[in-house]
Protein backbone atom coordinates (compact mmCIF):
# COMPACT_ATOMS: atom_id res chain seq x y z
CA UNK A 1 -210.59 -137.01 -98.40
CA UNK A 2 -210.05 -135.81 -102.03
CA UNK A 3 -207.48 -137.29 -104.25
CA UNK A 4 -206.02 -135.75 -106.97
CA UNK A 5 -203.51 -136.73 -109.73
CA UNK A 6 -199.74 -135.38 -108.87
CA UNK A 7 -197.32 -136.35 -112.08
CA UNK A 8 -193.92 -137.33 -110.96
CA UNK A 9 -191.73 -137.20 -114.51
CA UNK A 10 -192.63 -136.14 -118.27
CA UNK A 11 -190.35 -137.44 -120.96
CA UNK A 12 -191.55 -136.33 -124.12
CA UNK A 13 -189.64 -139.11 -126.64
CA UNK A 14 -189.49 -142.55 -125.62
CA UNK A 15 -189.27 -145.73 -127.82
CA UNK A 16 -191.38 -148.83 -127.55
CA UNK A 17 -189.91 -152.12 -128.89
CA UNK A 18 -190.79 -155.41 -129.60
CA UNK A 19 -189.08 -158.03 -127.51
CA UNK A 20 -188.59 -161.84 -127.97
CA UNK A 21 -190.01 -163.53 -125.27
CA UNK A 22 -186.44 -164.90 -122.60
CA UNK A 23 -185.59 -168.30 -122.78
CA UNK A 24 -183.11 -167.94 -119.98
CA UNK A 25 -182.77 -166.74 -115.94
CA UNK A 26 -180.33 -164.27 -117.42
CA UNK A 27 -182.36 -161.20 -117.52
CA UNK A 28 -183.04 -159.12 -120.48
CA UNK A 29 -180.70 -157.65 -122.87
CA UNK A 30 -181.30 -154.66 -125.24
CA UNK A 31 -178.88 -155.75 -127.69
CA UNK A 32 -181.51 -158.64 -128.46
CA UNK A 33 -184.23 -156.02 -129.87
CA UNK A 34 -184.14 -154.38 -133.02
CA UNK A 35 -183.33 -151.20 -131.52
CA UNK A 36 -183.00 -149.83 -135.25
CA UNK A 37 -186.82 -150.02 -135.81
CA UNK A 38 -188.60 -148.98 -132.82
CA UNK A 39 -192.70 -149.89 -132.96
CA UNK A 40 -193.91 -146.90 -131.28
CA UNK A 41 -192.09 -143.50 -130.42
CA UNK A 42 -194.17 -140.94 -127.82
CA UNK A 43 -194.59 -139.76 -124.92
CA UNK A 44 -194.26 -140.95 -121.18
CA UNK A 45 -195.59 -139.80 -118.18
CA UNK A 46 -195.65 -141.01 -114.21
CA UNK A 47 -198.57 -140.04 -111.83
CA UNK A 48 -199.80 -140.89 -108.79
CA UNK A 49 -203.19 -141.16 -107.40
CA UNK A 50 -202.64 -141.28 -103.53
CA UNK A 51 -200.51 -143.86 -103.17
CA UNK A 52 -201.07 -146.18 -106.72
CA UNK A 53 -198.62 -144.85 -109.42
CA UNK A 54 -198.84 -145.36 -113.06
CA UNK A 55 -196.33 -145.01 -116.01
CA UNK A 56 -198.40 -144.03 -119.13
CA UNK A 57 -197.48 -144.16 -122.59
CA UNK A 58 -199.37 -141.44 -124.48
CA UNK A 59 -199.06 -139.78 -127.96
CA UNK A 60 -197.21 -136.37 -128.14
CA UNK A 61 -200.02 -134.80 -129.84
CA UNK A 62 -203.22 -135.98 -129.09
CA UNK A 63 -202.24 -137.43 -125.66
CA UNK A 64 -204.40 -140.64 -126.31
CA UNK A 65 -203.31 -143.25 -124.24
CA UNK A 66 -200.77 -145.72 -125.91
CA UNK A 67 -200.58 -148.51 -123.08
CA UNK A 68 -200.25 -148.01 -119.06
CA UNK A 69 -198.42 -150.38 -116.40
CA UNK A 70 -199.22 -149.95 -112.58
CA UNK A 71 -195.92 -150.01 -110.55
CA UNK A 72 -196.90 -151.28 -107.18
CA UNK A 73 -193.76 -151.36 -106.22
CA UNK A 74 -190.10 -150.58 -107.90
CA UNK A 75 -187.89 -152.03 -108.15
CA UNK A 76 -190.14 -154.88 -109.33
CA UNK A 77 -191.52 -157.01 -112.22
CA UNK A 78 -193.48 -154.34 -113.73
CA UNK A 79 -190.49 -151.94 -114.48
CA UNK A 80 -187.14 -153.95 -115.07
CA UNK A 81 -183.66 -152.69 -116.00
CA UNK A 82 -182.24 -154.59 -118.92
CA UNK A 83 -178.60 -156.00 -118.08
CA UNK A 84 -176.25 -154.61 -120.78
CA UNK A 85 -177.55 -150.84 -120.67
CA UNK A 86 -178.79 -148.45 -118.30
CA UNK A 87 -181.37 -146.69 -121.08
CA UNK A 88 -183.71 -149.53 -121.80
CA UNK A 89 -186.36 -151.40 -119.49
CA UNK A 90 -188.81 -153.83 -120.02
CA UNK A 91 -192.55 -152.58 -119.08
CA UNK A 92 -195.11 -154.91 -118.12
CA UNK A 93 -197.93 -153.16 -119.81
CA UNK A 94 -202.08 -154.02 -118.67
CA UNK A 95 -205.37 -153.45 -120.32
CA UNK A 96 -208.66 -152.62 -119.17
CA UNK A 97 -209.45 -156.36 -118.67
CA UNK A 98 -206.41 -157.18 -116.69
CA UNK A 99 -204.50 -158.48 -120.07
CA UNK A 100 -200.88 -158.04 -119.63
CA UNK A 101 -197.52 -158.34 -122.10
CA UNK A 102 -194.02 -157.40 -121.96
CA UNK A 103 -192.24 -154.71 -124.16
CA UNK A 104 -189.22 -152.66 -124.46
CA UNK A 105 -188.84 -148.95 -123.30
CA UNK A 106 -185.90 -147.09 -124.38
CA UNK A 107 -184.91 -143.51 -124.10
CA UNK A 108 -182.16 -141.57 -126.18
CA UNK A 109 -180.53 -139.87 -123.21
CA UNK A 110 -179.02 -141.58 -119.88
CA UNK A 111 -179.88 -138.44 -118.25
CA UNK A 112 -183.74 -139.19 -119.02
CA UNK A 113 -183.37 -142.66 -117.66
CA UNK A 114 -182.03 -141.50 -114.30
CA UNK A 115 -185.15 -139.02 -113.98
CA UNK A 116 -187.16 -142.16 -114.38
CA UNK A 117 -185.42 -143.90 -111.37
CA UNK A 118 -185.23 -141.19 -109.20
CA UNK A 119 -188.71 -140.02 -109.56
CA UNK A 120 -189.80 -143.95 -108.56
CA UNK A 121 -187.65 -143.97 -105.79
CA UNK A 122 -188.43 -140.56 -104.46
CA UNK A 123 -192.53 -141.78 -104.41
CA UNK A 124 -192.12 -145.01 -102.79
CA UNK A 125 -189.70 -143.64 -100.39
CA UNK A 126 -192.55 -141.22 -99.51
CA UNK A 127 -194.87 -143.93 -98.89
CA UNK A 128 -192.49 -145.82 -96.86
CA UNK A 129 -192.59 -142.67 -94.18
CA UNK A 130 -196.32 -142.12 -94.70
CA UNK A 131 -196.62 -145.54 -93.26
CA UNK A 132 -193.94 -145.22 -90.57
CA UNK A 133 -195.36 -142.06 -89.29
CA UNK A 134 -199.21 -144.11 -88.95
CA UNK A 135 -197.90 -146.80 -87.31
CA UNK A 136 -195.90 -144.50 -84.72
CA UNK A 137 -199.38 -143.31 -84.07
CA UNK A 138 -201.35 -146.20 -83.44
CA UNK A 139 -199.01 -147.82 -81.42
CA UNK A 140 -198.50 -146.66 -77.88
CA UNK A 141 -194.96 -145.31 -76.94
CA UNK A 142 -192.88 -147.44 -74.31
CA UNK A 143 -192.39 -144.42 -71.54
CA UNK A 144 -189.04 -144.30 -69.94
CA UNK A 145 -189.08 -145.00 -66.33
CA UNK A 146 -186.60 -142.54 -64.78
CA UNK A 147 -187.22 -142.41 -61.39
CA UNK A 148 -184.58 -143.17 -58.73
CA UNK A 149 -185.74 -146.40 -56.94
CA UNK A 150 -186.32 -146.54 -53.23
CA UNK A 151 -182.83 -146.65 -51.68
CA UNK A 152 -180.55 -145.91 -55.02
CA UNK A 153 -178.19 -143.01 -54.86
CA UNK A 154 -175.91 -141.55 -57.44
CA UNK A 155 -172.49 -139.99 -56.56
CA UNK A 156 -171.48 -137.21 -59.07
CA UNK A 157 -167.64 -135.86 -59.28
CA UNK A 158 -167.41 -132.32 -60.45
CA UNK A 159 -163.49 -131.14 -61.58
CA UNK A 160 -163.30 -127.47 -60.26
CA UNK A 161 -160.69 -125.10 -62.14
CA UNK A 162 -158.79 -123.22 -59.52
CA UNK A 163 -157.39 -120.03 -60.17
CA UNK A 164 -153.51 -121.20 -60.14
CA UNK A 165 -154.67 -123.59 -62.99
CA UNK A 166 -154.74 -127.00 -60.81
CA UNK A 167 -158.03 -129.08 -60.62
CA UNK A 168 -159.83 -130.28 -57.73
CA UNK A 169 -162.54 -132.46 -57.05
CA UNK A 170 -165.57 -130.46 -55.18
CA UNK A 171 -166.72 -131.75 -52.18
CA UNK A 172 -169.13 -130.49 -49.22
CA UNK A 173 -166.82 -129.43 -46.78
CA UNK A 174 -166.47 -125.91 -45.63
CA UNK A 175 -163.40 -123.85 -47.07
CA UNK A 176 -161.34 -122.02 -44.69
CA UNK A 177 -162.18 -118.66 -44.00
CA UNK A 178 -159.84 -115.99 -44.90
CA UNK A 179 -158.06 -114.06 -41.98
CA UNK A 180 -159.52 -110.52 -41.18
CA UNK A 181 -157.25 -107.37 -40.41
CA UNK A 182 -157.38 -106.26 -36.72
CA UNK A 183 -155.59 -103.13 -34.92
CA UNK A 184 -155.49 -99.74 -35.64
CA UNK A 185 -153.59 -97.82 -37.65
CA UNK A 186 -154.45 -100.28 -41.51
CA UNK A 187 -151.65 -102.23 -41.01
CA UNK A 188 -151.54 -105.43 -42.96
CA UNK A 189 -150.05 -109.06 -41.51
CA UNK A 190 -146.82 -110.04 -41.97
CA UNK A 191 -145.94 -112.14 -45.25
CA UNK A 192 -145.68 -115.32 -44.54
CA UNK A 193 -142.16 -116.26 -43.87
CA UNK A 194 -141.58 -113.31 -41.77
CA UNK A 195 -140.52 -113.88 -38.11
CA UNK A 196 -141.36 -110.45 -36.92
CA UNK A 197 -142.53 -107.10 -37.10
CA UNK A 198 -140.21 -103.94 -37.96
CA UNK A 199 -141.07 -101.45 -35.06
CA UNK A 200 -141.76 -98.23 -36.40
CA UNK A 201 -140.65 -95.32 -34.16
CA UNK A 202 -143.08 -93.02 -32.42
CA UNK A 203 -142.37 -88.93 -33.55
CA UNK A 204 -140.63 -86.89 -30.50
CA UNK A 205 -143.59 -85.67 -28.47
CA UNK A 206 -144.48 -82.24 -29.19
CA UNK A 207 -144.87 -80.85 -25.32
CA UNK A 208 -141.46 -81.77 -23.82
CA UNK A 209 -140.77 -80.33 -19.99
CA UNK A 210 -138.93 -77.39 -19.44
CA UNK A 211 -136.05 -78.75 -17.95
CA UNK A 212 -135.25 -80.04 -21.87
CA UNK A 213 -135.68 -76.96 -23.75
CA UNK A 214 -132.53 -75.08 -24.24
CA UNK A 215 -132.29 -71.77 -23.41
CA UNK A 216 -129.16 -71.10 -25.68
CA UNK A 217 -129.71 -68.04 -28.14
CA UNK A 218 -127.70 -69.79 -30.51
CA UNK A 219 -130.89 -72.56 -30.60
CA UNK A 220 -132.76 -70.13 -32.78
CA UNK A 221 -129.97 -69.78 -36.04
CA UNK A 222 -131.40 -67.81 -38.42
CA UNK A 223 -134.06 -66.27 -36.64
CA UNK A 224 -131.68 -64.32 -34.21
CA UNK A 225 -129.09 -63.11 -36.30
CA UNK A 226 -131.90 -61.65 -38.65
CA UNK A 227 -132.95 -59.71 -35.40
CA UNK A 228 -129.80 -58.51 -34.15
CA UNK A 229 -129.35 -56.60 -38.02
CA UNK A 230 -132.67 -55.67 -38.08
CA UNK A 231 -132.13 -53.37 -34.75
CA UNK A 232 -129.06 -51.62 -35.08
CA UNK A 233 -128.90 -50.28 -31.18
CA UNK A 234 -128.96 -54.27 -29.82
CA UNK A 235 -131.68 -53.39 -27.62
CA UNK A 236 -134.33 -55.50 -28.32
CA UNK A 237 -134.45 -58.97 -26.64
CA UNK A 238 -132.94 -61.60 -28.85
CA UNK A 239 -135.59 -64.00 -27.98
CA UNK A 240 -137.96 -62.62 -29.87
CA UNK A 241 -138.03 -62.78 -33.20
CA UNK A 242 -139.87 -60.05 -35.28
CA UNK A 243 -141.80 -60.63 -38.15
């Protein structure tokens, strides 16, 4: 697999100083340095190489290499914050023969000091996955046994909405059927409540005998006083009605 050189942060004015070695377990301080007189103003860039990153100092110009400093791992001895400012670290710096020394790194902006930490961050968190996501590999996943064992049962309650609003608990038996409409005639059951029927008269049969017809003239109203004026002589029957 081929590597290639990614650069994580470019900060084109940074300031090297001189630093007296510490005497105490304090930490650093930038207010020790002569931060007046810096001893070398360039450039600074981060890059990685797979996973080995190196801060370089180089000069703006040229871009010949000043001094470099491996960070293996941050935070860490070979970039440390100073304790009485957030712009200034001390740089373990390293040679081509393994040589190493100590000196100051300050920037003019806290902005440009924040890129530094974040870009650091940002690559070893990236490495921190990488190495997650390998191991997840090579080890074999513990597989879930979800099977019911012989014998085991599981009871489940279900809430049913009914459509009045009230809940119930659903359960296997049967529901009652509803009642079906016998009879002729489309009548519906009684509402409940009701203790009987209303009996709804049969019409007068339309063939009654002859010994309940009336044979009164006067029976037929209209009909035979519109024939007796029609027929002036009166001698057409007045049970007929003409049309």
């Amino acid at each position: 697999m081929d590597t290639y050189e990614s650069i994580l942060l470019v900060k084109n004015e940074v300031f090297v100083f001189k630093i007296p070695p510490r005497t105490t377990n304090r930490g650093y301080r930038a207010a020790d340095w002569n931060l007046a007189e810096p001893t070398w103003t360039g450039r600074l860039r981060i890059v990685s190489v797979g996973d080995a990153c190196t801060l370089k100092l180089e000069d703006r110009n040229s871009g010949e290499l000043f001094a470099k400093c491996p960070i293996e791992q941050y935070p860490g001895v070979a970039l440390e914050s100073v304790s009485d400012s957030s712009r200034y670290f001390v740089v373990r710096i390293q040679d081509e023969n393994g040589r190493a020394a100590f000196i100051g790194l300050g920037f003019g902006d806290r902005s440009d000091s924040f890129d530094l930490n974040v870009a650091l961050q940002d690559h070893f968190k990236r490495i921190k996955v990488c190495e997650e996501i390998a191991k997840e590999k090579n080890e074999p996943k513990q597989e879930l046994d979800l099977k019911f064992k012989e014998g085991e049962t599981i009871k489940i309650n279900m809430k049913i909405t009914k459509k009045d609003g009230s809940e119930g608990v659903a359960n296997k038996q049967a529901t009652k059927p509803r009642p079906t409409i016998t009879g002729s005639g489309g009548l519906l059951p009684p509402p409940p409540g009701s203790s009987s029927l209303k009996t709804i008269p049969a019409p007068p049969s339309q063939t009654s005998s002859p010994s309940h017809q009336s044979t009164n003239p006067n029976n037929w109203g209209e009909f035979t006083s519109a024939n007796n004026t029609s027929q002036p002589g009166g001698n057409s029957n007045p049970n007929w009605v003409q049309f």
